[in-house]
Protein backbone atom coordinates (compact mmCIF):
# COMPACT_ATOMS: atom_id res chain seq x y z
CA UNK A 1 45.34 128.12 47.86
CA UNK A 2 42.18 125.91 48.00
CA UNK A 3 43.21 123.96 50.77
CA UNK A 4 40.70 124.10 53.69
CA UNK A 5 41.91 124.57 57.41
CA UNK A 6 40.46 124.77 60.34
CA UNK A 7 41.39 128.08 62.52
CA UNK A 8 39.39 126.29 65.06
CA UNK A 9 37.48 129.34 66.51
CA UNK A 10 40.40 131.69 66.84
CA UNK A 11 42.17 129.61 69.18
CA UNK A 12 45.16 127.22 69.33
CA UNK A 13 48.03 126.26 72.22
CA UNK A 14 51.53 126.41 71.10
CA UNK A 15 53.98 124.73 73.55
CA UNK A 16 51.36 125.39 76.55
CA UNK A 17 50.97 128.96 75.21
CA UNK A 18 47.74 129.79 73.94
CA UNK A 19 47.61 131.90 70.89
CA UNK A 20 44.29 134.02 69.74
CA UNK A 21 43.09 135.55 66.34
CA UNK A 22 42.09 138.74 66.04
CA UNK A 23 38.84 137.67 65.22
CA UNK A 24 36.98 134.05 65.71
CA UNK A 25 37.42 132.12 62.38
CA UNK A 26 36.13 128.42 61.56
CA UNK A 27 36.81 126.78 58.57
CA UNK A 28 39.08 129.17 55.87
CA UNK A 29 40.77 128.28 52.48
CA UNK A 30 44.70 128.98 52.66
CA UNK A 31 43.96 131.85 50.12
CA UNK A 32 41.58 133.25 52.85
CA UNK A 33 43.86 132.52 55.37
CA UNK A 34 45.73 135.50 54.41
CA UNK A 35 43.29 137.42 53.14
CA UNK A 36 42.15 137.86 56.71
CA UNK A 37 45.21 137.32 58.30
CA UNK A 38 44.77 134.81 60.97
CA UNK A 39 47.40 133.72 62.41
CA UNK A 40 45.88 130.48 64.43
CA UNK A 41 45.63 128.77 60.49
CA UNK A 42 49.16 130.86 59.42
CA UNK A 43 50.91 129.29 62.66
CA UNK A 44 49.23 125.73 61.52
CA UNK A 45 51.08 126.37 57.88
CA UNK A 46 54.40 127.56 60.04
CA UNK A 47 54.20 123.84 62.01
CA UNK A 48 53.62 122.10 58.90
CA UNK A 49 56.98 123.10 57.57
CA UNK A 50 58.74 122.85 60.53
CA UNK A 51 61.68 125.00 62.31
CA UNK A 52 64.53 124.09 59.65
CA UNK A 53 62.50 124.55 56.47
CA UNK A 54 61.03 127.49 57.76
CA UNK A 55 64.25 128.94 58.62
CA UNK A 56 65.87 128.27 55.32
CA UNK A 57 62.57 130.12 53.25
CA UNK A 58 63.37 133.05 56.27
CA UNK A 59 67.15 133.48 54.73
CA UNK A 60 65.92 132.88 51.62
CA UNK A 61 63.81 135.35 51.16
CA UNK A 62 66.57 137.53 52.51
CA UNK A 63 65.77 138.44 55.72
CA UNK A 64 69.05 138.46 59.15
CA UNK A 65 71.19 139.67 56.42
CA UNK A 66 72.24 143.14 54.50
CA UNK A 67 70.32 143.96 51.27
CA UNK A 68 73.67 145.71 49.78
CA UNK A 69 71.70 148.75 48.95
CA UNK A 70 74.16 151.25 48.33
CA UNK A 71 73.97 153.17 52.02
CA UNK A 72 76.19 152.70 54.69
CA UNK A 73 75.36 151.10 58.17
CA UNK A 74 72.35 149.07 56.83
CA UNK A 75 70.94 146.89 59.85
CA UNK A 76 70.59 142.85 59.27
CA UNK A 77 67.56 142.52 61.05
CA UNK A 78 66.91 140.18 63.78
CA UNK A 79 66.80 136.51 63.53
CA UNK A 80 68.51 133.24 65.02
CA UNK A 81 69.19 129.62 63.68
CA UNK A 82 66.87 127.29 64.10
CA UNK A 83 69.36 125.21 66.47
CA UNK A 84 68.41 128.51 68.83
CA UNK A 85 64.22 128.61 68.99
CA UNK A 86 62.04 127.92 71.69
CA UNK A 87 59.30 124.96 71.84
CA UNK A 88 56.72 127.90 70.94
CA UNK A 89 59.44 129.81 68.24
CA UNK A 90 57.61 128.40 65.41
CA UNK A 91 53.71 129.74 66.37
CA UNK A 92 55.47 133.46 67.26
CA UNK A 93 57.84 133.50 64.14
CA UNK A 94 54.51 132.33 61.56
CA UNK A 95 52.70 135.37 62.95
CA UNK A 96 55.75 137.47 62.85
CA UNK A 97 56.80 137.54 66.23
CA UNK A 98 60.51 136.68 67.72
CA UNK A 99 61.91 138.35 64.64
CA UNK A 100 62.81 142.07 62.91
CA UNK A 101 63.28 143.28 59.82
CA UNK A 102 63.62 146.55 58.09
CA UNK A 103 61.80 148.36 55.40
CA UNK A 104 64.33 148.18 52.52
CA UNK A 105 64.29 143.55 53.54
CA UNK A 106 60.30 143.74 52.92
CA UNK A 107 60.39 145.69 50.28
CA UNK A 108 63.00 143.50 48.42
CA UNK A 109 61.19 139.98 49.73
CA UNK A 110 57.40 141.27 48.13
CA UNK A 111 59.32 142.70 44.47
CA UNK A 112 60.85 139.15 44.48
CA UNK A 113 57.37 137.41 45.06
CA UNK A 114 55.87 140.43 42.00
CA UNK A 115 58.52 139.68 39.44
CA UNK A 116 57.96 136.12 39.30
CA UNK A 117 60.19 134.40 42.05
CA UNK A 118 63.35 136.34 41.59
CA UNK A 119 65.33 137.90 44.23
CA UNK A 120 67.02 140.79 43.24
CA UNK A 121 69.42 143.38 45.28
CA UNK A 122 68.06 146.93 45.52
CA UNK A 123 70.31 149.41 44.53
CA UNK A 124 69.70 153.50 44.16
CA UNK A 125 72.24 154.27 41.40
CA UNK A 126 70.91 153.42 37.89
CA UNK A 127 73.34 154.85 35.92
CA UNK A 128 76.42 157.11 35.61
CA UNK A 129 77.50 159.48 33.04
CA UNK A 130 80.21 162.28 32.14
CA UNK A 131 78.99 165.50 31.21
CA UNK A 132 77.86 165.72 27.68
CA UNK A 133 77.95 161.67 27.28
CA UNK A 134 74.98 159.51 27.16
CA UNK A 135 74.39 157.63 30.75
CA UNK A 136 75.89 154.26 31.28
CA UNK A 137 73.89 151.68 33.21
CA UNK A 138 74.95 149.97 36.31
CA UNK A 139 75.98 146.69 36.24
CA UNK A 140 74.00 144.55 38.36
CA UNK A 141 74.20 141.02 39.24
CA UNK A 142 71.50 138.47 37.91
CA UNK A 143 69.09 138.02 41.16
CA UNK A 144 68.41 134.52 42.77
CA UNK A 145 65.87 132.33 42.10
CA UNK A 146 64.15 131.58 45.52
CA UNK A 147 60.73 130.21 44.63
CA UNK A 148 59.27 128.74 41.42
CA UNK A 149 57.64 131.07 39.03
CA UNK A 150 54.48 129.13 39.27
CA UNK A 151 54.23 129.56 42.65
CA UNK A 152 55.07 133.35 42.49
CA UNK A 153 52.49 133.52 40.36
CA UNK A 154 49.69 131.73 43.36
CA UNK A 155 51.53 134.33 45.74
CA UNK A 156 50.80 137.34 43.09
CA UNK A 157 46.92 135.98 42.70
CA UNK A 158 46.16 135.36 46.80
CA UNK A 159 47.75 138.94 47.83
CA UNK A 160 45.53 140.86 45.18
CA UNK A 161 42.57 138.66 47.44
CA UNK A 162 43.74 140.75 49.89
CA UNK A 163 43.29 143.80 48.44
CA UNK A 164 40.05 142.85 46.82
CA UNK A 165 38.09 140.70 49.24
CA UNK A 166 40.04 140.95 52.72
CA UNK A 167 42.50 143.19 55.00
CA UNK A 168 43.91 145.30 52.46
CA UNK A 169 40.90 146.68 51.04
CA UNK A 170 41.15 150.35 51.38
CA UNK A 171 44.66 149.61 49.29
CA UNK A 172 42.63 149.73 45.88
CA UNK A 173 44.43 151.26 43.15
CA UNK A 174 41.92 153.36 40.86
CA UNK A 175 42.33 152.13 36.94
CA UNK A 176 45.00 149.27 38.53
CA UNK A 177 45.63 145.65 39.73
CA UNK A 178 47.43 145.56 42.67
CA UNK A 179 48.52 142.41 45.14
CA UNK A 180 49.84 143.16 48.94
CA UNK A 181 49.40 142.90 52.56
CA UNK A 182 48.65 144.11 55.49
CA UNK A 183 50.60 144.13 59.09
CA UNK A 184 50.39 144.91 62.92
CA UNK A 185 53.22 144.28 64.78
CA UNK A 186 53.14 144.83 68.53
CA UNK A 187 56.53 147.04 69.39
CA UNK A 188 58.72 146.55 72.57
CA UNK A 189 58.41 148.03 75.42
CA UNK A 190 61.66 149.24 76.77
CA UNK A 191 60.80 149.45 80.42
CA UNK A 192 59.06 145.69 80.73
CA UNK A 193 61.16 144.32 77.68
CA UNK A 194 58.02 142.42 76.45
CA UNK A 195 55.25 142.94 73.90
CA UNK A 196 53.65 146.64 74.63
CA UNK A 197 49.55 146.29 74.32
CA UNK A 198 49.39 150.34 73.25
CA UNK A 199 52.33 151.06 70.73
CA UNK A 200 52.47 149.16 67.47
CA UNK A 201 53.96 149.32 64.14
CA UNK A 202 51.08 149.45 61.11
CA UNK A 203 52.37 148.45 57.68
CA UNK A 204 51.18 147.59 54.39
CA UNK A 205 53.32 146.30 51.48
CA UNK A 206 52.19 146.46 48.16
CA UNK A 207 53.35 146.12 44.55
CA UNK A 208 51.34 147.31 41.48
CA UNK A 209 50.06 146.37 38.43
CA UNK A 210 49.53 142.88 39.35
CA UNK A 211 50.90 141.39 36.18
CA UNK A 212 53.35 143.06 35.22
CA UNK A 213 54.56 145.49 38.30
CA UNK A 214 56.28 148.40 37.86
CA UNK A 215 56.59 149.00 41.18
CA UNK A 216 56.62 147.84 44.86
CA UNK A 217 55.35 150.66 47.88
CA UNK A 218 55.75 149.72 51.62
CA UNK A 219 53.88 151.88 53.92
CA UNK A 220 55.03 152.14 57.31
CA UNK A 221 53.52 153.84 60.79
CA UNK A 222 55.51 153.73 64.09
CA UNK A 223 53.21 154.14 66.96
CA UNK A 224 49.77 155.30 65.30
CA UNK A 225 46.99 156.81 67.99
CA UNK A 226 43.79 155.68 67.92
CA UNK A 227 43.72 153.30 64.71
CA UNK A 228 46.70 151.25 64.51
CA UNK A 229 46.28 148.62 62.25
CA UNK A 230 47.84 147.79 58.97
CA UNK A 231 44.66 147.76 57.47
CA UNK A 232 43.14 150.78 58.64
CA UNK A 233 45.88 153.05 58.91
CA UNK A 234 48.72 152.33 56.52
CA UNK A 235 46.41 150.49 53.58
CA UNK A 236 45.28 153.84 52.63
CA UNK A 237 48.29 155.35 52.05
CA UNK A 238 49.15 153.05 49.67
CA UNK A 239 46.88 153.91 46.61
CA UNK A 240 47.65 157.63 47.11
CA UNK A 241 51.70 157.09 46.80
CA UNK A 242 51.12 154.23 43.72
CA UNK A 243 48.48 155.93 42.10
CA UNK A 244 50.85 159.23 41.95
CA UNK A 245 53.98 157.02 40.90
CA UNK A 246 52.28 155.12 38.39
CA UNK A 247 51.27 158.20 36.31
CA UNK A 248 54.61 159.83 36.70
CA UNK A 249 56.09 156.57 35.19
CA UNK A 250 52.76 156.52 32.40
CA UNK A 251 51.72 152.74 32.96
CA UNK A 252 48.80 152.50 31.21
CA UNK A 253 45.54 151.80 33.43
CA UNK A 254 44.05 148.85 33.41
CA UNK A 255 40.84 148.87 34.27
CA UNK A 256 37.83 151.17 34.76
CA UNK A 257 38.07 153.58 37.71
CA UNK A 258 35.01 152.63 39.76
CA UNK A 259 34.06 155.92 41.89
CA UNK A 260 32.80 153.77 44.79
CA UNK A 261 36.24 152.35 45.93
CA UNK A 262 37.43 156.06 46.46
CA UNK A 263 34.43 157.11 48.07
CA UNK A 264 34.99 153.98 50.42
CA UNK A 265 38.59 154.44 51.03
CA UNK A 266 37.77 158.25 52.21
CA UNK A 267 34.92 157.57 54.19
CA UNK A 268 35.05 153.85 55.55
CA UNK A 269 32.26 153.18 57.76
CA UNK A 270 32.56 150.64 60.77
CA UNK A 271 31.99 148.02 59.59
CA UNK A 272 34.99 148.05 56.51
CA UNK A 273 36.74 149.33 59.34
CA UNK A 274 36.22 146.52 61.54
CA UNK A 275 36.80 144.21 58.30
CA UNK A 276 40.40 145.50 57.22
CA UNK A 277 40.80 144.90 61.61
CA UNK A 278 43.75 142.53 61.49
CA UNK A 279 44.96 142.37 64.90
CA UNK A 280 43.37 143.00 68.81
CA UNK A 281 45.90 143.79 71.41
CA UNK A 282 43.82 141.53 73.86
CA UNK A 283 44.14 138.65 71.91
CA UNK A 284 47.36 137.89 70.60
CA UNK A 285 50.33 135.19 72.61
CA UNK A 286 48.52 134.45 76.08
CA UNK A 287 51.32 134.68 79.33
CA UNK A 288 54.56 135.01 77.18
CA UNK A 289 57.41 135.66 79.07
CA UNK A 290 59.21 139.09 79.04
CA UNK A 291 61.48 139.49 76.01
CA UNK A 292 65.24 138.23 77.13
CA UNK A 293 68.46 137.38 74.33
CA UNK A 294 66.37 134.29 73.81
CA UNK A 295 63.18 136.38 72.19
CA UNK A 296 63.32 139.57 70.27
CA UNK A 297 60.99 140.84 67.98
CA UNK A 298 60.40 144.04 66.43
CA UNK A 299 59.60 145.63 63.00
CA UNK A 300 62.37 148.42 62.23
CA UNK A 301 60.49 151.08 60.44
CA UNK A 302 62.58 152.95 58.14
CA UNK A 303 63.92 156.80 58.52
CA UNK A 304 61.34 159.61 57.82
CA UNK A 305 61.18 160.59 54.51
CA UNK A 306 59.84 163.92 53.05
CA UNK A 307 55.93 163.23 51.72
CA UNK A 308 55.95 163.45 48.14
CA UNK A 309 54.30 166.27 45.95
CA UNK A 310 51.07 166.40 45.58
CA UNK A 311 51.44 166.27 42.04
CA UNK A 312 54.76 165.01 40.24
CA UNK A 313 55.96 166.61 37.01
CA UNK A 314 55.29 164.70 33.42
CA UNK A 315 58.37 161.96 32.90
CA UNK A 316 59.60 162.48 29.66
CA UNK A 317 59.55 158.97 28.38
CA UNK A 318 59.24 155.85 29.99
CA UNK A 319 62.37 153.77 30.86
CA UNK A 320 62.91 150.15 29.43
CA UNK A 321 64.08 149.13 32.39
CA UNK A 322 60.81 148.21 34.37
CA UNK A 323 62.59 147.58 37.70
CA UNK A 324 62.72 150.92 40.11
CA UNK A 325 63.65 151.79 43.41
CA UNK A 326 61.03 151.16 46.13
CA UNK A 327 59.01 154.03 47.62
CA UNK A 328 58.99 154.19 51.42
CA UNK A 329 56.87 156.13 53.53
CA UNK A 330 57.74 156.06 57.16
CA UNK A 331 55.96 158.12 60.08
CA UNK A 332 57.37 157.98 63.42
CA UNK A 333 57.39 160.06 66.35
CA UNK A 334 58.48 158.56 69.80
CA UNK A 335 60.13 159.35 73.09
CA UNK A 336 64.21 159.69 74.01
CA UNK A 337 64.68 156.35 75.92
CA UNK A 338 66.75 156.22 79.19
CA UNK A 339 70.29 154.71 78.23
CA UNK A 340 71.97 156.08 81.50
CA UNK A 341 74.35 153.69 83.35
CA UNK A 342 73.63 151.07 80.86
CA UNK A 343 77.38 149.54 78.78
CA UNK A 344 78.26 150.18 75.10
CA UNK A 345 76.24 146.74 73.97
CA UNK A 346 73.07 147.45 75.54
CA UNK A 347 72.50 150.49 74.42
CA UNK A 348 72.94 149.36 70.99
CA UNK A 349 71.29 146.36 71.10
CA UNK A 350 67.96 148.39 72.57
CA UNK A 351 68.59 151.02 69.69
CA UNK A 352 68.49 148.35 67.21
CA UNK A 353 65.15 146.48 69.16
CA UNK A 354 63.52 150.32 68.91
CA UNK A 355 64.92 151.17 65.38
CA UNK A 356 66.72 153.73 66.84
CA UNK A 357 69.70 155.68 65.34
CA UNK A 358 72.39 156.38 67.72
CA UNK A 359 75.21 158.01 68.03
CA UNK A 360 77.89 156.32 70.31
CA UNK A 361 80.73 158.28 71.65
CA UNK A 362 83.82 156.66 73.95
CA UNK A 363 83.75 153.56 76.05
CA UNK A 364 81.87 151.92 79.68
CA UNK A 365 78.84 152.92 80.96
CA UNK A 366 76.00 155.89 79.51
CA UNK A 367 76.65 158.78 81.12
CA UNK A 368 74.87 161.53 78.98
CA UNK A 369 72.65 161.31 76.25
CA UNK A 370 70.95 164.14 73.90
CA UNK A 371 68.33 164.37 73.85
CA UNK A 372 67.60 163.41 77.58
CA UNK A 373 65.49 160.70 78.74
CA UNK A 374 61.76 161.04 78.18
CA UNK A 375 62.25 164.43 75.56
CA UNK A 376 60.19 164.10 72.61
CA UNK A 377 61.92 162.40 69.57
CA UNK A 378 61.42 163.80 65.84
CA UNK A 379 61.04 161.32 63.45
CA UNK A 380 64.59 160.18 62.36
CA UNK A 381 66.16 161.80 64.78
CA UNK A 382 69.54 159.98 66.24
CA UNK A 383 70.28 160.09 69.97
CA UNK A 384 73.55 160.72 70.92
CA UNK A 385 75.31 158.73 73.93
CA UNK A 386 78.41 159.37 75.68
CA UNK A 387 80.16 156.70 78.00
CA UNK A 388 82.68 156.70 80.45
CA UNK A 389 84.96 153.92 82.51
């Protein structure tokens, strides 16, 4: 985490592609690195493992693959073998381009970093019972080890620096630790097929309390207006959902509440705004080409969920069992794209590249879809598409 690298002024070339911070950086430690997200020194990390090892931590850590949550249809994600990337795969993939993944594969990749190193299937069933009987947990099986505890635990102590000191700041917990971090992801534009410089997807994964976490929140906002960065936008969201779920499930606080971060996550001024900034649509890859089968990318934000109460009733009694289902918040409001005269594959390869449920019905070409082309699209919404020979 001490380790100093250069970010060389926000600036480096990739495979003749030149590739810009948000923000000019010089000289930053690895644990400020990602504290301020800057992906010139993150893509420097990326090269210094290389394409294989990076691709084995990618599949590691879970992501191309089902979760096996219990819920049919679950998508994979998007990724390809290392035998298949580009010159300049490894600068996009470090800062998170030419690559997709969906809520539920975050969540469970951050709650393996927060309990020590350990990755661990999510499930939503945590116990069954007959009527008048006592309830009988779930078997589970034991999780995989994917990284040491030790360095779980430098992972745990740099993404609470993120909260404290860089990006994540308006993610303070009042009375809590908390580690996380904070994303931008440019989404796809379905008319050009390459990286759109007006719609994004604004995230920010967290898990809280640091030490010993009780729980793991990902915050996620398809196509915000005005603000649309991680750090701005979905940040703080993220002590308003924990702070709620902690109490419900009584973890103790741990530290003082200190009135100042609430008054500063309500009413940031410009500049903590323009310090929790972690990505500029003008700077970003320089002349990449237009997305083909060679390049995808996009963030897959889960389905809408209701918001929670504004105050949840008393648990009766804590559970000895300090692992829980993830809490996912997911906004998203869009427009119908136009599937018409497009085959079966296509379409649901674009669904998948826009997140998008569908509902395919018979075989050849679109020929109808509801709702049409262009209509507004409420979040969660599927769109149905009918094909013909």
């Amino acid at each position: 985490p001490d380790e100093v690298l250069d970010c060389q002024m926000g600036s480096i070339v990739v495979a003749g592609h030149r590739i810009r911070d948000h923000k000019p950086f010089g000289r930053l430690t690895v644990q400020q690195v990602l504290a301020n997200s800057s992906d010139v020194c993150t893509i420097k990390l990326g090269m210094r493992l290389g394409d294989q090892r990076m691709y084995q931590y990618i599949r590691r850590f879970g992501f191309g693959r089902p979760t096996g949550v219990e819920l049919p249809g679950e998508a994979m994600g998007l990724t390809k073998p290392a035998e298949d990337w580009s010159k300049i795969s490894i600068g996009a993939i470090s800062m998170g381009q030419e690559i997709g993944i969906t809520a539920i594969q975050l969540v469970q990749a951050v709650a393996a970093i927060a309990n020590g190193g350990t990755l661990v299937r999510p499930r939503l069933i945590e116990a069954t019972m007959e009527a008048g009987e006592k309830p009988v947990p779930v078997s589970r099986p034991p999780g995989t080890r994917i990284i040491s505890p030790e360095t779980a635990v430098e992972m745990k102590r740099m993404m609470e620096m993120v909260v404290l000191n860089g990006t994540g700041k308006l993610a303070r917990l009042e009375g809590y630790t908390a580690g996380g971090k904070t994303g931008t992801a440019q989404k796809i534009d379905p008319h050009t097929r390459a990286y759109s410089k007006t719609d994004f997807v604004a995230s920010f994964v967290g898990f809280a309390p640091l030490n010993t976490p009780a729980i793991v929140v990902a915050i996620i906002l398809d196509s915000p207006r005005g603000l649309h960065g991680g750090g701005g936008v979905s940040a703080p969201v993220f002590p308003r959902v924990a702070g709620e779920v902690l109490r419900y499930l009584q973890v103790p606080q741990e530290i003082p509440i200190d009135p100042t971060v609430r008054r500063a996550r309500l009413q940031p001024d410009a500049r903590l705004l323009a310090e929790v900034t972690d990505f500029n649509p003008e700077n970003g890859l320089e002349g990449e080409a237009p997305l083909d089968s060679e390049t995808t990318a996009v963030a897959e934000a889960a389905p809408a969920m209701p918001r929670p109460a504004a105050s949840l009733p008393p648990r009766p009694a804590p559970a000895s069992d300090a692992s829980r289902a993830p809490i996912l918040v997911s906004l998203a409001q869009s427009m119908a794209p136009n599937f018409y005269g497009q085959p079966l594959r296509a379409v649901a390869e674009q669904a998948a590249l826009l997140g998008l449920e569908v509902d395919l019905r018979g075989s050849g070409v679109a020929r109808r879809q509801f709702p049409p082309a262009g209509s507004p699209l409420p979040a969660g919404a599927p769109v149905t598409v009918e094909f013909e020979r």
